[in-house]
C-alpha atoms as a PDB file:
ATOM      1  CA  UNK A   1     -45.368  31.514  40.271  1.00  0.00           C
ATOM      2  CA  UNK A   2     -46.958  28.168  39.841  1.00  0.00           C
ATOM      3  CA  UNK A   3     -47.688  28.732  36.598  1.00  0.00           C
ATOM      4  CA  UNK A   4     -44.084  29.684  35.193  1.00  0.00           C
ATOM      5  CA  UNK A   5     -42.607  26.460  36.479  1.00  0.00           C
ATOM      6  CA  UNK A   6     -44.203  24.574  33.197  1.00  0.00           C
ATOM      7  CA  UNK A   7     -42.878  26.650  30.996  1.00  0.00           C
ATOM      8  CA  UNK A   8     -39.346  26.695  32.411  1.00  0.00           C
ATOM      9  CA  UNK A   9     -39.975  23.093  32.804  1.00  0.00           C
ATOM     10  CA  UNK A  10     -40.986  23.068  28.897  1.00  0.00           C
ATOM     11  CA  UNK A  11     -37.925  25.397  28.404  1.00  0.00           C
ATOM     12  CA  UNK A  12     -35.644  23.144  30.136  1.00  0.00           C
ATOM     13  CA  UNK A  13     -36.664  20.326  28.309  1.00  0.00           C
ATOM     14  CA  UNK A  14     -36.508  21.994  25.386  1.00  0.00           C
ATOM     15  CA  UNK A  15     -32.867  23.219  26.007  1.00  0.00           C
ATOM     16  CA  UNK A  16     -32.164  19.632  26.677  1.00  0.00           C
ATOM     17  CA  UNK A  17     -33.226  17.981  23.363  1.00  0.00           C
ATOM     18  CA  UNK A  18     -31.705  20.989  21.773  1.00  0.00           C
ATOM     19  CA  UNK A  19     -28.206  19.830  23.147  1.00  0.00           C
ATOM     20  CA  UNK A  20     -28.827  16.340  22.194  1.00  0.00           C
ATOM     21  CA  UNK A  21     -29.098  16.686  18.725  1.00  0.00           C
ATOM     22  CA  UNK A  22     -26.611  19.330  18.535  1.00  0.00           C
ATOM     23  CA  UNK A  23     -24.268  16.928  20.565  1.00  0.00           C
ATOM     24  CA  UNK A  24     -25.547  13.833  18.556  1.00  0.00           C
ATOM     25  CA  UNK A  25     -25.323  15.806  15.175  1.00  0.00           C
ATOM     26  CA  UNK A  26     -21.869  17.068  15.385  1.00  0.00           C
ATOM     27  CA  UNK A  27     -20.911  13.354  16.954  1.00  0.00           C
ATOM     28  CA  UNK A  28     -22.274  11.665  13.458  1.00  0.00           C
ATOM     29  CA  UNK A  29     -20.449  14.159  11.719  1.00  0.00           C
ATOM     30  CA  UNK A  30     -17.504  13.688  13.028  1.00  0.00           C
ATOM     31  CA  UNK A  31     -17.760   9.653  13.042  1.00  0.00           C
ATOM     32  CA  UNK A  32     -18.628  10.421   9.491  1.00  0.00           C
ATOM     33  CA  UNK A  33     -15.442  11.971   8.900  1.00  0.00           C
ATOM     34  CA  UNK A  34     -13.366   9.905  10.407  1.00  0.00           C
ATOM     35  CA  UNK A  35     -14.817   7.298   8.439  1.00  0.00           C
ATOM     36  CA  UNK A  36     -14.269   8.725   4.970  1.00  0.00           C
ATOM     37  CA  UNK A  37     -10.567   9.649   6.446  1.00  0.00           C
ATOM     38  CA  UNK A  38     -10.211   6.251   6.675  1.00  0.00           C
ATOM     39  CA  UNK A  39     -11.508   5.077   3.687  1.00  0.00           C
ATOM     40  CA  UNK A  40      -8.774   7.848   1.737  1.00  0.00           C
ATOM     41  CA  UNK A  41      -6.341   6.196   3.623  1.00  0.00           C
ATOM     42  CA  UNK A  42      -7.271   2.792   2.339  1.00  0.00           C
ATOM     43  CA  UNK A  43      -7.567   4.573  -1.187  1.00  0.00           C
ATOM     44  CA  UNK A  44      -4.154   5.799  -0.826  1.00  0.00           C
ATOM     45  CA  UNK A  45      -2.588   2.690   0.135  1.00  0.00           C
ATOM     46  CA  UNK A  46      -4.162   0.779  -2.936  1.00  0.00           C
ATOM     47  CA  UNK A  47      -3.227   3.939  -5.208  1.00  0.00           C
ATOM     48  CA  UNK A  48       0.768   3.240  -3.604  1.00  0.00           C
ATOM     49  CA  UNK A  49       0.298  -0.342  -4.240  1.00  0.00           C
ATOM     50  CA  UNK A  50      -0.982   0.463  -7.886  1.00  0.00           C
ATOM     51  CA  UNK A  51       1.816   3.046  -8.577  1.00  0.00           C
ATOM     52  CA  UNK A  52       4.680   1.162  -6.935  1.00  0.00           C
ATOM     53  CA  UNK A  53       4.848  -2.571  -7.862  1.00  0.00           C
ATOM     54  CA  UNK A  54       5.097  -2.148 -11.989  1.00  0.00           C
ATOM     55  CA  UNK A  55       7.894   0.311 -11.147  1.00  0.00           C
ATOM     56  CA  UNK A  56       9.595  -2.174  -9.166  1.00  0.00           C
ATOM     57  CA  UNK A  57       8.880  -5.012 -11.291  1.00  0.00           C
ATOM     58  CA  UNK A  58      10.260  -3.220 -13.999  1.00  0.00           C
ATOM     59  CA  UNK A  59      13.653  -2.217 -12.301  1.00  0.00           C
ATOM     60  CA  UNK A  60      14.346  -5.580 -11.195  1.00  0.00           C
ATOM     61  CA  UNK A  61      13.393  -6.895 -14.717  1.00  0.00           C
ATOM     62  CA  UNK A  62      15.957  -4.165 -16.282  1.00  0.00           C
ATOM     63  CA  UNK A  63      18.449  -4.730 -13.119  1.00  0.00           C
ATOM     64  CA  UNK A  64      18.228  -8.784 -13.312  1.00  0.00           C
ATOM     65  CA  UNK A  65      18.376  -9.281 -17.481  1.00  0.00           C
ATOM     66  CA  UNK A  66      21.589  -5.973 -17.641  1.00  0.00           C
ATOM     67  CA  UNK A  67      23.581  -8.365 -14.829  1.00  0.00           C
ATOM     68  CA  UNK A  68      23.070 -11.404 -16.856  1.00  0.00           C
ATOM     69  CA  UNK A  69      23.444  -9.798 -20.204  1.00  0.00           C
ATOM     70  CA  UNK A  70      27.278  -8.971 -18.459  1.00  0.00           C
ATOM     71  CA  UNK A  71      27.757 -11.970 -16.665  1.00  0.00           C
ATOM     72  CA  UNK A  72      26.706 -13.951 -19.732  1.00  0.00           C
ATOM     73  CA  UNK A  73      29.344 -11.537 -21.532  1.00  0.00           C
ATOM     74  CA  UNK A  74      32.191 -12.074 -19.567  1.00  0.00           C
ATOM     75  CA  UNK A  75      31.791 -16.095 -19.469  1.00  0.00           C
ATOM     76  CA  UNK A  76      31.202 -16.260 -23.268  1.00  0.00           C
ATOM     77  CA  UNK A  77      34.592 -14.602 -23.425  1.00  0.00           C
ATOM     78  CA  UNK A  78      35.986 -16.998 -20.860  1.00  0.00           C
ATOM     79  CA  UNK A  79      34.680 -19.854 -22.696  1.00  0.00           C
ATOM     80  CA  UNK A  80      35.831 -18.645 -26.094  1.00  0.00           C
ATOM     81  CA  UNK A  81      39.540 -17.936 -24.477  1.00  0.00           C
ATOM     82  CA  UNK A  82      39.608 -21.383 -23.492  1.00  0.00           C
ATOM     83  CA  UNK A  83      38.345 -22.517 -26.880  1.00  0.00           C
ATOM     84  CA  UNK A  84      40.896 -20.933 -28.828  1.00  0.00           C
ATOM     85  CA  UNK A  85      43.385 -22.602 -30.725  1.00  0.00           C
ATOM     86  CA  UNK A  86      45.644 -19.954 -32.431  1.00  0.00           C
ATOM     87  CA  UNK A  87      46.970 -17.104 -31.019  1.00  0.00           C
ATOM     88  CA  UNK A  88      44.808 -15.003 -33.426  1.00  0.00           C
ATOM     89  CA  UNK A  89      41.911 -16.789 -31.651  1.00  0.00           C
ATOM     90  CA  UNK A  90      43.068 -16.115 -28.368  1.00  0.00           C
ATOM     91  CA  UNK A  91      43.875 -12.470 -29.207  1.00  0.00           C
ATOM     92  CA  UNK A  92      39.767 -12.170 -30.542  1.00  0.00           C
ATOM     93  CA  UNK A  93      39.325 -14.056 -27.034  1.00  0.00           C
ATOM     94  CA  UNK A  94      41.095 -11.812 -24.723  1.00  0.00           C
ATOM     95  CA  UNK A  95      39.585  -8.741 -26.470  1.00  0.00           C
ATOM     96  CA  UNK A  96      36.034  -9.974 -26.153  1.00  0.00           C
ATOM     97  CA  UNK A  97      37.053 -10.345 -22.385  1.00  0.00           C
ATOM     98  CA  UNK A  98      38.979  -7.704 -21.869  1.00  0.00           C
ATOM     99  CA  UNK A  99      35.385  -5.998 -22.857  1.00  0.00           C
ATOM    100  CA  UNK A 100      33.325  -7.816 -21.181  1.00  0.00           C
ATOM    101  CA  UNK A 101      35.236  -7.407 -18.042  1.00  0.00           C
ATOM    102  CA  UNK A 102      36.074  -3.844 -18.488  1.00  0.00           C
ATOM    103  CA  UNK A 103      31.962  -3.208 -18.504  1.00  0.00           C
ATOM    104  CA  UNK A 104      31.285  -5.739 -15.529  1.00  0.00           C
ATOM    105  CA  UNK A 105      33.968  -3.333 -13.219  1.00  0.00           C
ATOM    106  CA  UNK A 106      32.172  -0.569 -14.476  1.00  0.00           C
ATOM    107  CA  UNK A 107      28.796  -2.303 -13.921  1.00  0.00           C
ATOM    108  CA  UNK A 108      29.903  -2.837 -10.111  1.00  0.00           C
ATOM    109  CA  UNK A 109      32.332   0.429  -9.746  1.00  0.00           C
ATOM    110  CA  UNK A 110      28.871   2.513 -10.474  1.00  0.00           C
ATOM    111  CA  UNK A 111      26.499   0.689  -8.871  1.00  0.00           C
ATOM    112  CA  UNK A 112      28.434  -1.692  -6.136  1.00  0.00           C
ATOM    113  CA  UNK A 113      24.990  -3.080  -4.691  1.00  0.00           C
ATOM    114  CA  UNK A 114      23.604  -3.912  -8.349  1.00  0.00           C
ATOM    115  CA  UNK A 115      22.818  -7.911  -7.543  1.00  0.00           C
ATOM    116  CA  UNK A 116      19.941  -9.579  -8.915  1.00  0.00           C
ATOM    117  CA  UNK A 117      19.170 -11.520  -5.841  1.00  0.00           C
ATOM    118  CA  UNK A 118      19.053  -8.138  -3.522  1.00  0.00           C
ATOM    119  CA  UNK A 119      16.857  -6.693  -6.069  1.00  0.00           C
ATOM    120  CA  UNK A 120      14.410  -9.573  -6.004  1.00  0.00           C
ATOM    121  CA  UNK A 121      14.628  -9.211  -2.220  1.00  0.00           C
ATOM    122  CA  UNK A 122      14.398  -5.869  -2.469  1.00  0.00           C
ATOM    123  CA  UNK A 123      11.271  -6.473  -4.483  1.00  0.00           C
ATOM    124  CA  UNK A 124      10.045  -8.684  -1.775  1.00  0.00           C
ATOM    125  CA  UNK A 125      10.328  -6.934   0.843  1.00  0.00           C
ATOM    126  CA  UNK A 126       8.727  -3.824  -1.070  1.00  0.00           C
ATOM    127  CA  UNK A 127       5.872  -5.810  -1.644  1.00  0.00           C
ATOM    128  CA  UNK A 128       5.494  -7.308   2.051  1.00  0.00           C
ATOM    129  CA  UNK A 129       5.684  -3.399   2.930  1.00  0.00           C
ATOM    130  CA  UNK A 130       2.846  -2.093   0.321  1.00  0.00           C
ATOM    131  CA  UNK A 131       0.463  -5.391   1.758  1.00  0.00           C
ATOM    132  CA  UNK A 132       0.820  -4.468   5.425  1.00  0.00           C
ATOM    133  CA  UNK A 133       0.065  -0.937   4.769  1.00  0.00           C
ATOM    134  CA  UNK A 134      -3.067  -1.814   2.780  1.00  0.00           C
ATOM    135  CA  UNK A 135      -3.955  -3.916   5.567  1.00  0.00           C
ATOM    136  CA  UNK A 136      -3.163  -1.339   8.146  1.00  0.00           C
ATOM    137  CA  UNK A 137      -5.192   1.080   6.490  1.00  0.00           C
ATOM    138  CA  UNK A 138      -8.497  -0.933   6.004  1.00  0.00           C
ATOM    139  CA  UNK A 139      -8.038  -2.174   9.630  1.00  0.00           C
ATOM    140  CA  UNK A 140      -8.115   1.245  10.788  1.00  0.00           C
ATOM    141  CA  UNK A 141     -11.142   2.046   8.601  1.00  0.00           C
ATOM    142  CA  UNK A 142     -13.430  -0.800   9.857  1.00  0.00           C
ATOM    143  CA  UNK A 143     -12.270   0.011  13.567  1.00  0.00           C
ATOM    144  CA  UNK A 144     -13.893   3.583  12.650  1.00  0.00           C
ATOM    145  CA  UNK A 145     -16.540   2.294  10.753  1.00  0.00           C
ATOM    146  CA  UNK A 146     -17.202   0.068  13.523  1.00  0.00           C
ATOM    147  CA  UNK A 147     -17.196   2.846  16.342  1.00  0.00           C
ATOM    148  CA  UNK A 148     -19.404   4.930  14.135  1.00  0.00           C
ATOM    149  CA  UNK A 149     -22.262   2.297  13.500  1.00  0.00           C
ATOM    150  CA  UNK A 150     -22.387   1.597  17.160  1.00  0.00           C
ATOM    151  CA  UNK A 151     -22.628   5.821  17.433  1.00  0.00           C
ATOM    152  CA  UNK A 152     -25.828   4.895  14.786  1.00  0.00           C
ATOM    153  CA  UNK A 153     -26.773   1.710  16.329  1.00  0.00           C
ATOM    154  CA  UNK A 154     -27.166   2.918  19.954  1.00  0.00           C
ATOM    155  CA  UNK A 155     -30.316   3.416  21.255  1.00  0.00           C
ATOM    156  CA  UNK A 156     -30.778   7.047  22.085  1.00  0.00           C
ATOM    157  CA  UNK A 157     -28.443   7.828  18.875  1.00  0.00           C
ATOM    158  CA  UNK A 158     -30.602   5.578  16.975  1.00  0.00           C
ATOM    159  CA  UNK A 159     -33.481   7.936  17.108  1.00  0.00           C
ATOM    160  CA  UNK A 160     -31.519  10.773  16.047  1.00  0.00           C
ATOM    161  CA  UNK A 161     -29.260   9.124  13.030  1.00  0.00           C
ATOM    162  CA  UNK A 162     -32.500   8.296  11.569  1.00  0.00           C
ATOM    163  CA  UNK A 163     -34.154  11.584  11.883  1.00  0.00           C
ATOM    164  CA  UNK A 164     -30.832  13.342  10.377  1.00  0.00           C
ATOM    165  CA  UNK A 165     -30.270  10.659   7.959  1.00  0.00           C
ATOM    166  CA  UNK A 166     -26.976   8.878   9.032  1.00  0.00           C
ATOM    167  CA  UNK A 167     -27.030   5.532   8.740  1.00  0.00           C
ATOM    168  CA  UNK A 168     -24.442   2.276   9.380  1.00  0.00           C
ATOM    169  CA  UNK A 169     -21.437   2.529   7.203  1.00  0.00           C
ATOM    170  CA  UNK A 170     -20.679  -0.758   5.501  1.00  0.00           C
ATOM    171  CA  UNK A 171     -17.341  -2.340   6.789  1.00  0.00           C
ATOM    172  CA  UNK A 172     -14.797  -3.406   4.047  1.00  0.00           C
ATOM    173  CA  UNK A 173     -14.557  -6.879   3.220  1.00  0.00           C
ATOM    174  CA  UNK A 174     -11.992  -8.805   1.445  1.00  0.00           C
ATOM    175  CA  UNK A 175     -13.312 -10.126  -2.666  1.00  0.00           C
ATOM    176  CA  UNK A 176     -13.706 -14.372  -2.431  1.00  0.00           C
ATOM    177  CA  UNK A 177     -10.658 -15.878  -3.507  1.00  0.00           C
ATOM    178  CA  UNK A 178      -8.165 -12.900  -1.363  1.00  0.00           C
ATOM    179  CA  UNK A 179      -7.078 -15.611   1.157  1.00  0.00           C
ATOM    180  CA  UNK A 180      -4.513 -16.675  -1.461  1.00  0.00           C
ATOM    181  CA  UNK A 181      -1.306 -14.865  -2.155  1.00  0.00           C
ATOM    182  CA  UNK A 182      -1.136 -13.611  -5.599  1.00  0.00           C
ATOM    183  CA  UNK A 183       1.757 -14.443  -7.442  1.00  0.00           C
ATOM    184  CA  UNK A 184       4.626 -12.500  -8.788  1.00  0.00           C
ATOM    185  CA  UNK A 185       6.213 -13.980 -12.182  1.00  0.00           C
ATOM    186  CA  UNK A 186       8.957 -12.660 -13.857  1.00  0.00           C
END
């Protein structure tokens, strides 16, 4: 009997590391994951940010200059009216704002919320929106990058990331210069 007790000692211990790096392996896989889950998150977010904010610059651009191309219309006409000495004049006149008003109820009977200023703030808040996702999603990716280098970090782990070749993820960091707002011209 005495002599079986090593090797079921040996077995035991060899059961034990077994489960260790099983345990350990599937643990830095699924750090791993988690990780690059993350990361496609972040990717998506800046792929959103890339897709979104010409499209919205561009339909405030369109939205802001077809309002003042009718606004500009319809006081032109007002101005003219006054302007007019003759009734031919004032005939010309009241066409040219019978026009211009005729398209600026159109302009509002179609689209009633088509203001310049709730586009812009529109725009804003779109772009407030896009920044706190982006900043969501790499805050969520270095919290996971952080709990998987402490996974790698952590003496036993340590040991075993090295031997299966996982090592520290690097954390994302904002370019020099990002402190500052950047600036939206039309």
């Amino acid at each position: 009997m005495k002599s079986k007790t090593p090797l079921f000692i040996l077995l035991a211990v060899v059961v034990l590391v077994g489960l260790w790096v099983w345990s350990g392996y599937n643990g830095f896989v699924s750090g791993k994951e988690k990780v690059d889950a993350q990361w496609a998150q972040v990717e998506t977010q800046y792929q959103r940010r890339a897709d979104l904010i010409p499209n919205l610059v561009n339909t405030v651009k369109g939205a802001a200059e077809f309002e003042k191309g009718t606004f500009t219309a319809v006081t032109e006409a007002r101005t003219k009216w006054m302007g007019a000495g003759d009734r031919g004049s004032k005939i010309d006149a009241a066409q040219g704002m019978d026009s211009a008003l005729a398209r600026l109820l159109l302009t509002f009977e179609n689209y009633p919320d088509l203001k310049a200023t709730k586009a812009y703030t529109d725009l804003m808040a779109q772009l407030e929106g896009t920044e706190n996702r982006v900043a969501v999603a790499r805050r969520d990716f270095n919290e996971s990058v952080r709990v998987f280098n402490v996974m790698v970090k952590r003496f036993p782990g340590l040991v075993l990331a090295r031997l299966l070749g996982f090592n520290p993820e690097s954390f994302f960091e904002a370019d020099a210069g990002s402190e500052e707002a950047p600036k939206v011209e039309f």
